[in-house]
Protein backbone atom coordinates (compact mmCIF):
# COMPACT_ATOMS: atom_id res chain seq x y z
CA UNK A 1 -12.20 250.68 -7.57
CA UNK A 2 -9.65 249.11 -6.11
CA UNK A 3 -7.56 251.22 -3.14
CA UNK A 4 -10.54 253.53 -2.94
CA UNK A 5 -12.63 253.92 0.33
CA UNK A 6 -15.88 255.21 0.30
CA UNK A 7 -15.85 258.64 1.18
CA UNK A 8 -18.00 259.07 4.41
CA UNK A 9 -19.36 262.54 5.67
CA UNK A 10 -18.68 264.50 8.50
CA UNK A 11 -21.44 264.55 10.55
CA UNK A 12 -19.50 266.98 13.44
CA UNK A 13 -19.44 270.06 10.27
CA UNK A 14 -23.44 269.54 9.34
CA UNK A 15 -24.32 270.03 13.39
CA UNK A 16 -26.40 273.49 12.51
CA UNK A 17 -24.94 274.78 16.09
CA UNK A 18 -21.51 275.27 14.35
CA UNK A 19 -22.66 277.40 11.72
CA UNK A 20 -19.95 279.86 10.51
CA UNK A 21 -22.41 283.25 11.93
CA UNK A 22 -21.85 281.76 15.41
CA UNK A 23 -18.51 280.99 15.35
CA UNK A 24 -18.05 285.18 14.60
CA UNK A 25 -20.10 285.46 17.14
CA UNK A 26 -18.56 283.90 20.07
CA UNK A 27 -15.31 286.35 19.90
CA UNK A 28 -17.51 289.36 20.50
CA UNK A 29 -19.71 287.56 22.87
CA UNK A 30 -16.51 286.55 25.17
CA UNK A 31 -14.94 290.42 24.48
CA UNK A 32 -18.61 291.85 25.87
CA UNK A 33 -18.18 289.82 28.72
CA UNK A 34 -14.73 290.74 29.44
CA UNK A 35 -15.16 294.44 29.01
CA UNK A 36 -18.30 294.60 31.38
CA UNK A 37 -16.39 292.54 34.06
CA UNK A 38 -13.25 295.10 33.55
CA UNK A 39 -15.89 297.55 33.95
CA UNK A 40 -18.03 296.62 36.79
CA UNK A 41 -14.36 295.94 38.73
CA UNK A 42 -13.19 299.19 38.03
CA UNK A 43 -16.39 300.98 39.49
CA UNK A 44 -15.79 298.84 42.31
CA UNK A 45 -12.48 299.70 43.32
CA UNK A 46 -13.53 303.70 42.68
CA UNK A 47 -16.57 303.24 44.55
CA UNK A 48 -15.20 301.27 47.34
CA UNK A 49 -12.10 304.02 47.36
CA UNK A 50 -9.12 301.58 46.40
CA UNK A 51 -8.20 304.07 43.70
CA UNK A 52 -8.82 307.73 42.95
CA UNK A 53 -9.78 308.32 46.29
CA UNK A 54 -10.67 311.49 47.48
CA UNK A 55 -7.66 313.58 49.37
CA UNK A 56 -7.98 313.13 53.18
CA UNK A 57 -9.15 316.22 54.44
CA UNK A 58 -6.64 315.97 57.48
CA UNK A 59 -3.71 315.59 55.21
CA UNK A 60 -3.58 319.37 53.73
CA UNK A 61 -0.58 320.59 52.55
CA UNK A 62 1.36 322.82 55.79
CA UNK A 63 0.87 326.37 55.86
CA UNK A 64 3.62 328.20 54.10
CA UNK A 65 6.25 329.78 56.30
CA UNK A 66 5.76 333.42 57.03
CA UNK A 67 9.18 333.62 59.02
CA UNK A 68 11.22 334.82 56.14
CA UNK A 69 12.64 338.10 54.09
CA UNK A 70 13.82 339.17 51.19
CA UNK A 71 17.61 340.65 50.25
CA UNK A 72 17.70 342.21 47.00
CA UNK A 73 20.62 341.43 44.77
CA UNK A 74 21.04 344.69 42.99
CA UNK A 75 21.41 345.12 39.07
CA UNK A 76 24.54 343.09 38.18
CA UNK A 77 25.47 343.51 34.48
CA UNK A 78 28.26 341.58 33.51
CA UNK A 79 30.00 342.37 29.47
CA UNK A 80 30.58 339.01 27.92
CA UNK A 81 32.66 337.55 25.52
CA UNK A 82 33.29 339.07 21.98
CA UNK A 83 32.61 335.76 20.30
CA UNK A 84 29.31 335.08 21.67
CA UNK A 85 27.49 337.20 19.70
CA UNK A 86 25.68 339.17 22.65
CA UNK A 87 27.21 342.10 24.75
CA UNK A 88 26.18 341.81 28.00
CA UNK A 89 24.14 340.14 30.54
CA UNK A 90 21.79 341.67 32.71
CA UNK A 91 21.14 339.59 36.24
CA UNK A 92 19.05 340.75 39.32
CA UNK A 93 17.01 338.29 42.09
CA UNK A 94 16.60 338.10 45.97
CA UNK A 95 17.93 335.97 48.43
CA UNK A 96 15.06 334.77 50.60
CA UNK A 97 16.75 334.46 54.10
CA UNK A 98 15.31 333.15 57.88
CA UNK A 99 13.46 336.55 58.92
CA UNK A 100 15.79 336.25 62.47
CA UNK A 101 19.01 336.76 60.88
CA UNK A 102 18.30 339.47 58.27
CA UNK A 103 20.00 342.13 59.41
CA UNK A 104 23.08 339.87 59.56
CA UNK A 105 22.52 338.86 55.73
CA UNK A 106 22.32 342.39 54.79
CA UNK A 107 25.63 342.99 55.80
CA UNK A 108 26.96 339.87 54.49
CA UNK A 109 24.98 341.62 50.72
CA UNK A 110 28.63 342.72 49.31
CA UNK A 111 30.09 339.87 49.46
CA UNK A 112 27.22 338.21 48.20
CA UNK A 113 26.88 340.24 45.27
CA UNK A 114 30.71 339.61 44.72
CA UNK A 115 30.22 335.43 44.80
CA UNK A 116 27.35 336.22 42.22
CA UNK A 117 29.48 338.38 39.84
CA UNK A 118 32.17 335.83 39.85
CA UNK A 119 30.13 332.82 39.33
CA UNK A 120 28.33 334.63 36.34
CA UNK A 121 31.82 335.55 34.92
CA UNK A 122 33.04 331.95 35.23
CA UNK A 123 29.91 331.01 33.23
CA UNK A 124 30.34 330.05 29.66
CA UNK A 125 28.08 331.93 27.17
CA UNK A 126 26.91 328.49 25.63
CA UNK A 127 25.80 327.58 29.31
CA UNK A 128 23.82 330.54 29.99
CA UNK A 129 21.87 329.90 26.43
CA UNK A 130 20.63 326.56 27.18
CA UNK A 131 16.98 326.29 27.87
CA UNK A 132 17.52 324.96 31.32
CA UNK A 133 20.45 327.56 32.24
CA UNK A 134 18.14 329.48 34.72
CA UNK A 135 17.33 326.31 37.02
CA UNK A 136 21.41 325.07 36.85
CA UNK A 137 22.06 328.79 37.51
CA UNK A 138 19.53 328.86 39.90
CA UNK A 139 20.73 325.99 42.18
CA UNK A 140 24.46 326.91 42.01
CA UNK A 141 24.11 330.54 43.02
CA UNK A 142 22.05 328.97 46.24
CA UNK A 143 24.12 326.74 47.58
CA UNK A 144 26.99 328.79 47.16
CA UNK A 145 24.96 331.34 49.15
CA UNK A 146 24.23 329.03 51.82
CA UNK A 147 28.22 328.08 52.07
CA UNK A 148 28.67 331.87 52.54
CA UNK A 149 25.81 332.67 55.13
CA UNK A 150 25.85 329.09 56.90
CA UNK A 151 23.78 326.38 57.50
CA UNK A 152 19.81 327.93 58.17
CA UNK A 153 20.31 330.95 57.15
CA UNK A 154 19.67 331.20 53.26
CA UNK A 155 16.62 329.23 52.16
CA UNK A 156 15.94 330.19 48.77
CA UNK A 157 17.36 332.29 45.66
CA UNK A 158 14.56 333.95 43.55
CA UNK A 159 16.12 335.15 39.85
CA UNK A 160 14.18 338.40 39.17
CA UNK A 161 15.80 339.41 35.69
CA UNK A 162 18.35 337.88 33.42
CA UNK A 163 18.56 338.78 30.04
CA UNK A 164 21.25 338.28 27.57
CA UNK A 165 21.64 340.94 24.90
């Protein structure tokens, strides 16, 4: 018996307020807690208007512009390359212009549809196929219509039909 101690118990482990059911249950206890303090915060702050507030019915959005017309771009149907597989490509849209200076962008139309059919020529078949071809296409043809007609006069380009076949 020599080198032995007496082995003496743990009284801290036989406490019955440490028993292994509420030690599971203390995790879920604290996590109930948490989520109805979350909870009760975030009624708060939606209540009180701190977030997902309702629109300011002052702040509506400004009446669209009635101040404008339209210029049609005629049919333009260009022939493309023998290599791409497709024969031609069939374009039309208007050019939505300040409604004071329309008669001026009508007669500026030829040379518009000329920029148009030379932009569209310059194009690359592979461009044109992308899925977002119509929006690059889109913003090119416009400001190069607003170089020609000058600053306030051109204020949007609508694309009406363009078809590759």
């Amino acid at each position: 018996m020599r080198g032995r101690m007496p082995q003496v118990a743990d009284t801290a482990a036989a406490t019955p307020s440490d028993s292994p059911g509420k030690r599971r249950f203390l995790p879920v206890l604290f996590g109930l807690a948490g989520a109805a303090l979350a909870g009760g915060g975030m009624f708060h702050a939606v209540h009180s208007g701190l977030i997902l507030a309702p629109a300011d019915p002052a702040a509506r959005p400004a009446p669209v512009a009635t101040d404008f017309a339209h210029v049609p771009v005629e049919n333009i149907t260009i022939t493309l390359a023998p290599e791409s597989g497709a024969r031609f490509l069939r374009f039309s849209g208007h050019i939505e212009v300040a409604d004071s200076s329309l008669a001026e962008m009508q007669r500026l139309q030829p040379r518009f549809l000329d920029l148009i059919n030379t932009y569209l020529r310059a194009v690359e078949i592979s461009d044109l196929t992308e899925p977002a071809a119509i929006i690059r296409l889109r913003a090119q043809i416009l400001r190069r219509l607003q170089v020609i007609a000058g600053e306030g006069h051109v204020r949007d380009f609508l694309i009406t039909e363009f078809v590759i076949n």
